[in-house]
N, C-alpha and C. Protein backbone atom coordinates (compact mmCIF):
# COMPACT_ATOMS: atom_id res chain seq x y z
N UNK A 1 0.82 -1.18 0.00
CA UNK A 1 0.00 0.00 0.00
C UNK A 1 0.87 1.26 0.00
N UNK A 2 1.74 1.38 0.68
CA UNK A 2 2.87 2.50 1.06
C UNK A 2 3.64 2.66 -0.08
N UNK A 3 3.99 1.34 -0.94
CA UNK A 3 4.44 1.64 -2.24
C UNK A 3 4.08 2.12 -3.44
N UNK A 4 2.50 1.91 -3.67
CA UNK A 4 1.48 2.32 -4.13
C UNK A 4 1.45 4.29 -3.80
N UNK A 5 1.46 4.07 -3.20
CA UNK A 5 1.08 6.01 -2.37
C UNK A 5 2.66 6.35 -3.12
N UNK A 6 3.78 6.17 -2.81
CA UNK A 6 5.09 6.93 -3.21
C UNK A 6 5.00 7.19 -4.72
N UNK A 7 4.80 5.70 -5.53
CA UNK A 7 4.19 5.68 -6.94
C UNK A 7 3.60 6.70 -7.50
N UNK A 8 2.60 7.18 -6.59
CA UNK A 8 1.12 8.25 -7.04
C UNK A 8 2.06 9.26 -6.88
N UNK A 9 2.39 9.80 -5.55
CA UNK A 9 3.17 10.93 -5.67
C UNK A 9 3.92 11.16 -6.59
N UNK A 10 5.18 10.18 -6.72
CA UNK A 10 6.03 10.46 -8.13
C UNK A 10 5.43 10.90 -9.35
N UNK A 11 4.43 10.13 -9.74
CA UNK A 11 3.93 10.56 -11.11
C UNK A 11 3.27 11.59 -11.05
N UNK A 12 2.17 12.19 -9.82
CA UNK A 12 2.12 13.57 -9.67
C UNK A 12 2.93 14.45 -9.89
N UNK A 13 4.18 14.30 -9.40
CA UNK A 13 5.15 15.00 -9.53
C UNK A 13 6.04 15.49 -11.12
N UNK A 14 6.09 14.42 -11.18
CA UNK A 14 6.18 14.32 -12.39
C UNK A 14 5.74 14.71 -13.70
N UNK A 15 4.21 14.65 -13.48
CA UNK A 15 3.16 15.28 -14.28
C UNK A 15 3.47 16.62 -14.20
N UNK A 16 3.05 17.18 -13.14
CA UNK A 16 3.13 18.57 -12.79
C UNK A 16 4.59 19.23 -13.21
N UNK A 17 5.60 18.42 -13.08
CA UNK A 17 7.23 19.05 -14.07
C UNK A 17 6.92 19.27 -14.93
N UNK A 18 6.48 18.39 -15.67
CA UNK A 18 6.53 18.56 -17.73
C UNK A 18 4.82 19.38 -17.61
N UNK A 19 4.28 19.19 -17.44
CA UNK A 19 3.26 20.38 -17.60
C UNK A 19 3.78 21.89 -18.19
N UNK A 20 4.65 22.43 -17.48
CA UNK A 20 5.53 24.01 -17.27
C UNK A 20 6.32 23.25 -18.35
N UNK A 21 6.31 22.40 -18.73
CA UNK A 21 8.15 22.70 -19.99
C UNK A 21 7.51 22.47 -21.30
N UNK A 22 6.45 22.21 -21.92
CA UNK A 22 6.02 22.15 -22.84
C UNK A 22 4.82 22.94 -23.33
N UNK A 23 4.65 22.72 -24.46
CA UNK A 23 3.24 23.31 -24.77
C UNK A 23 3.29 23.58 -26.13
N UNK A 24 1.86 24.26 -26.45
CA UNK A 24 2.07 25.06 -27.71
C UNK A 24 1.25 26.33 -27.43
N UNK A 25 2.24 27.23 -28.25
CA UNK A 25 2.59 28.87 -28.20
C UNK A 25 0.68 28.93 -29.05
N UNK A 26 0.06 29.36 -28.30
CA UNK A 26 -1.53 30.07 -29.08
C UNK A 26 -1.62 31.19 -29.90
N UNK A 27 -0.50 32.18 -30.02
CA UNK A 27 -0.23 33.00 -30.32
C UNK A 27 1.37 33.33 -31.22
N UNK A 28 1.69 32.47 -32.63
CA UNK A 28 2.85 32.32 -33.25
C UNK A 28 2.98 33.37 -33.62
N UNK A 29 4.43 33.84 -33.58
CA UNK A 29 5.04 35.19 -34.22
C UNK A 29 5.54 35.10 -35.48
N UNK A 30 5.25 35.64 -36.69
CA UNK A 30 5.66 35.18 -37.79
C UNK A 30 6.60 36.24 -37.75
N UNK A 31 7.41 36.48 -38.57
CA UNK A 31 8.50 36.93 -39.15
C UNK A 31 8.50 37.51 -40.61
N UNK A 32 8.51 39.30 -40.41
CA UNK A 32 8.51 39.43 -42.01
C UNK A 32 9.38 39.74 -42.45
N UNK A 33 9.44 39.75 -43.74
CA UNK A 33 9.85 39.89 -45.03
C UNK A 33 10.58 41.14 -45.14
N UNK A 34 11.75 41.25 -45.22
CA UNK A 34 12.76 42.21 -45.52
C UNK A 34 12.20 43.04 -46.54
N UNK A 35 12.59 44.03 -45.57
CA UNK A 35 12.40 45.25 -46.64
C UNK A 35 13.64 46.04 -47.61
N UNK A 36 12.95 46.35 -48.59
CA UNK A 36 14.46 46.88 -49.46
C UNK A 36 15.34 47.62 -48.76
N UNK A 37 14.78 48.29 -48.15
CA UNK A 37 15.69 49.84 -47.20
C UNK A 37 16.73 48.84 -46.16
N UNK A 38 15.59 47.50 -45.46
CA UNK A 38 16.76 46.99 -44.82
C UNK A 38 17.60 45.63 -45.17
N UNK A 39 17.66 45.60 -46.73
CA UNK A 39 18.33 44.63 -47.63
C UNK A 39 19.48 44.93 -48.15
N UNK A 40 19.35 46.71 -48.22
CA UNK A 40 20.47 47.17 -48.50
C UNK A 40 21.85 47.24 -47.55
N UNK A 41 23.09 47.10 -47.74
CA UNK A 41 24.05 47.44 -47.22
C UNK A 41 24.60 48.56 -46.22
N UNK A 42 24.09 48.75 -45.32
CA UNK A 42 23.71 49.85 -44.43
C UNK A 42 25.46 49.94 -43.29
N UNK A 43 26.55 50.01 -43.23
CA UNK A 43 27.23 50.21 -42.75
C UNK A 43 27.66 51.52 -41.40
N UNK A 44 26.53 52.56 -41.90
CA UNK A 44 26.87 53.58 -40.50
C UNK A 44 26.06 52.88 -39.42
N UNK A 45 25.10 52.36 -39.43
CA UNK A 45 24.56 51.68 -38.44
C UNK A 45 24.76 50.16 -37.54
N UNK A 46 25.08 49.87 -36.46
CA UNK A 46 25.07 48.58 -36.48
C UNK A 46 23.83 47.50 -36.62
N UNK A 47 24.14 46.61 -36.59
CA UNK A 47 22.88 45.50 -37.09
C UNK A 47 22.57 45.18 -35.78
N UNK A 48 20.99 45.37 -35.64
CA UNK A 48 20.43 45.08 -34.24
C UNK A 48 20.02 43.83 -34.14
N UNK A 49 20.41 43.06 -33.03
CA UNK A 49 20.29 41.52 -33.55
C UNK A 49 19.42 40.95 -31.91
N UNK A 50 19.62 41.84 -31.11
CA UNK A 50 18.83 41.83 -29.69
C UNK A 50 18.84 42.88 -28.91
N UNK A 51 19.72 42.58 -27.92
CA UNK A 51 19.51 44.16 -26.70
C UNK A 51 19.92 44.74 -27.63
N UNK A 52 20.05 46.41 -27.17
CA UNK A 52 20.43 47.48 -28.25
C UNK A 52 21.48 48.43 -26.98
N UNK A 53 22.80 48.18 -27.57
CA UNK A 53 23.79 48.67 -27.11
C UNK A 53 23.37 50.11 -26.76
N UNK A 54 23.40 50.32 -25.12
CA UNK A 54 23.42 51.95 -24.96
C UNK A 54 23.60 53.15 -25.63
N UNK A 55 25.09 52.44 -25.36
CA UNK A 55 26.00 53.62 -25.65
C UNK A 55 26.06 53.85 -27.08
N UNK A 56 25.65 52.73 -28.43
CA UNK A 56 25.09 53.51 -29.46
C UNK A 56 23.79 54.20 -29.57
N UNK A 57 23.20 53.76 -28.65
CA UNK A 57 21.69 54.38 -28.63
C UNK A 57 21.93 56.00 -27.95
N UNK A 58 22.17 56.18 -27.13
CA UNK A 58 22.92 57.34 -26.96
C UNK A 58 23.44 58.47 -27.63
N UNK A 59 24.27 57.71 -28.87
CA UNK A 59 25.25 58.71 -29.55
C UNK A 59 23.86 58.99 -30.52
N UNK A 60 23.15 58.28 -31.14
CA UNK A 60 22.48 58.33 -32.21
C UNK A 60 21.26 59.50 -31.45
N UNK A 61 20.85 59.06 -30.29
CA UNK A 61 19.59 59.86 -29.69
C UNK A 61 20.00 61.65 -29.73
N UNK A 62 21.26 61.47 -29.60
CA UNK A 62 21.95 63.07 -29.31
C UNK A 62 22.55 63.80 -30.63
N UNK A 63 21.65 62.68 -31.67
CA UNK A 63 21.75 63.53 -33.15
C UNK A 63 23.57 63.25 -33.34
N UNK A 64 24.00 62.52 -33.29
CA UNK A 64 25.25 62.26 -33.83
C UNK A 64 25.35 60.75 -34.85
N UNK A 65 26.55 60.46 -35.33
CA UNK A 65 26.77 59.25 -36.29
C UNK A 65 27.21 58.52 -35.88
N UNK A 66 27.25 57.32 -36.11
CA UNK A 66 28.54 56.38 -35.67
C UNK A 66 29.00 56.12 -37.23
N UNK A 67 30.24 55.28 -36.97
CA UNK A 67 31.20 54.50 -37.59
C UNK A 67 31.80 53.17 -36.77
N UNK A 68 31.83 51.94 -37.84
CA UNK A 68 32.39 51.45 -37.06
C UNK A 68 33.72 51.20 -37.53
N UNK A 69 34.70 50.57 -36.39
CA UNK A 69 36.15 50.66 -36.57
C UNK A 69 36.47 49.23 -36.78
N UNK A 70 37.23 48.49 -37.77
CA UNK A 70 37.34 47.41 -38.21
C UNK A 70 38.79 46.70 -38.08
N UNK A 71 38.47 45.92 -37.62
CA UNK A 71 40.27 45.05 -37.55
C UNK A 71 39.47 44.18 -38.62
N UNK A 72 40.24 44.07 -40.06
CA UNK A 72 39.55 42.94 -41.24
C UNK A 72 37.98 43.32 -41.72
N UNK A 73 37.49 42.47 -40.64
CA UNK A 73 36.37 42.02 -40.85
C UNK A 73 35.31 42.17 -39.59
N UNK A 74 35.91 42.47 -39.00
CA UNK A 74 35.43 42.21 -37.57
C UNK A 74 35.72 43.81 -36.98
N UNK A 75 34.09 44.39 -36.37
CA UNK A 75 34.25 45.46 -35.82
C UNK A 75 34.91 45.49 -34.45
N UNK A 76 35.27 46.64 -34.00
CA UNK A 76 36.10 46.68 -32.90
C UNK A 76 35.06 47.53 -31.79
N UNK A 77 34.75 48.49 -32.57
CA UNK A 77 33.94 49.72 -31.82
C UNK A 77 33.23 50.53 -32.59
N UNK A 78 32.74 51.46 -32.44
CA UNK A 78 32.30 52.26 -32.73
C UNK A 78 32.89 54.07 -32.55
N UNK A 79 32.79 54.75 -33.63
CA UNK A 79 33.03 55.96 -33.11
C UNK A 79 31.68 56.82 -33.22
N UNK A 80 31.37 57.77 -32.86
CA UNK A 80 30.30 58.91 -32.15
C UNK A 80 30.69 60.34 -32.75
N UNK A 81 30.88 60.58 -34.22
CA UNK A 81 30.82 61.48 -34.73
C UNK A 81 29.81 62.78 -34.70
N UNK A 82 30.63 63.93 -34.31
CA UNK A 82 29.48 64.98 -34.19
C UNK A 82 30.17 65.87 -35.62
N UNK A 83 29.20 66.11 -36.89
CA UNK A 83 29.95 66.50 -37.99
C UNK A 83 30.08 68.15 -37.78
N UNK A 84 28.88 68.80 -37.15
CA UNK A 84 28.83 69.84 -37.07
C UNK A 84 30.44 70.52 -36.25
N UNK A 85 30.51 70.09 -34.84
CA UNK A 85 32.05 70.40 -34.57
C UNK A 85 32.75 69.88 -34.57
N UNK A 86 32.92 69.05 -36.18
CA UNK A 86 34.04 68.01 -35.94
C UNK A 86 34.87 67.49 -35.29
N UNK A 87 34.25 66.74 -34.34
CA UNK A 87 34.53 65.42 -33.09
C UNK A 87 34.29 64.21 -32.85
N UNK A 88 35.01 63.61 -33.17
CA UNK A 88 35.10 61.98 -32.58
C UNK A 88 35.61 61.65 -31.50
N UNK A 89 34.87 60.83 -31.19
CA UNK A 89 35.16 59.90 -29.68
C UNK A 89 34.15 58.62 -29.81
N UNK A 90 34.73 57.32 -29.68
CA UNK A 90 34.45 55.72 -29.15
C UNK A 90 32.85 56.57 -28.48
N UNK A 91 32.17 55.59 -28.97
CA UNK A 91 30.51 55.67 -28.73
C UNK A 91 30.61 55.26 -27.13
N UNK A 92 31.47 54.69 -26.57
CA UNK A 92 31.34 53.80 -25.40
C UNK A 92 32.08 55.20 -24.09
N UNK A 93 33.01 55.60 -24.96
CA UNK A 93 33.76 56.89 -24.00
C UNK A 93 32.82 58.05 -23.61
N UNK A 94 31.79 58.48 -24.85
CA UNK A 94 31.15 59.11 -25.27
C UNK A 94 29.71 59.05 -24.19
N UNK A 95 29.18 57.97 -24.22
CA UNK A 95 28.27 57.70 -23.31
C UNK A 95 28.61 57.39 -21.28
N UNK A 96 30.00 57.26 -21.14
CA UNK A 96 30.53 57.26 -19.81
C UNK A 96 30.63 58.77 -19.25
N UNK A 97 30.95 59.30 -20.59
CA UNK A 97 31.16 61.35 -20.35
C UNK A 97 32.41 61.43 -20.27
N UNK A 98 33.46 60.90 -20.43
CA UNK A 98 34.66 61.00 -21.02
C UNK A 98 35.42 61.64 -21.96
N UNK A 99 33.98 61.92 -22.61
CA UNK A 99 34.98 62.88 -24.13
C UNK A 99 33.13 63.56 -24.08
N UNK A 100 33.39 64.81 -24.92
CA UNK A 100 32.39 65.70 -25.03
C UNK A 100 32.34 65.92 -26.34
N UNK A 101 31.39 66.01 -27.56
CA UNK A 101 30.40 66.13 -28.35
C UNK A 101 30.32 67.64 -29.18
């Protein structure tokens, strides 16, 4: 009988785990279709692929440019161009308050 009862519990238990780890989503997110504007080759901007880096969000909010800085192929950083008083400073220096705009 006592073995019976531990049995029940386990598979209660059990049940109730995989309950929370599965399912299906009622609400699927489809994914659209590229647009020309963002098909094109867009290089002053970086490619937003999740969180959105501050400190470019920052330089861009305060009406400035970036660039990015390239070893090859592979960006390094960013710079925080202000064209009007021609100034650069690293988007990352730029947003700490390190260099001024």
């Amino acid at each position: 009988m006592m073995k019976w009862k531990i049995i029940d519990n386990f598979l209660f238990c059990l049940m109730f785990l995989l309950a929370g780890c599965g399912g299906v989503n009622p609400n699927p997110t489809t994914k659209a279709e590229p647009s020309a504007k963002s098909a094109s080759k867009d290089t002053s901007t970086p490619p937003m692929l999740g969180m959105v880096n501050p400190a470019l969000k920052y330089c861009t909010d305060h009406g400035h440019k970036l660039t990015p800085v390239k070893e090859g192929s592979i960006v390094r950083y960013y710079l925080c161009i202000n064209d009007s008083a021609h100034k650069k400073c690293s988007a990352n220096a730029y947003y700490r308050g390190d260099c001024v705009l």
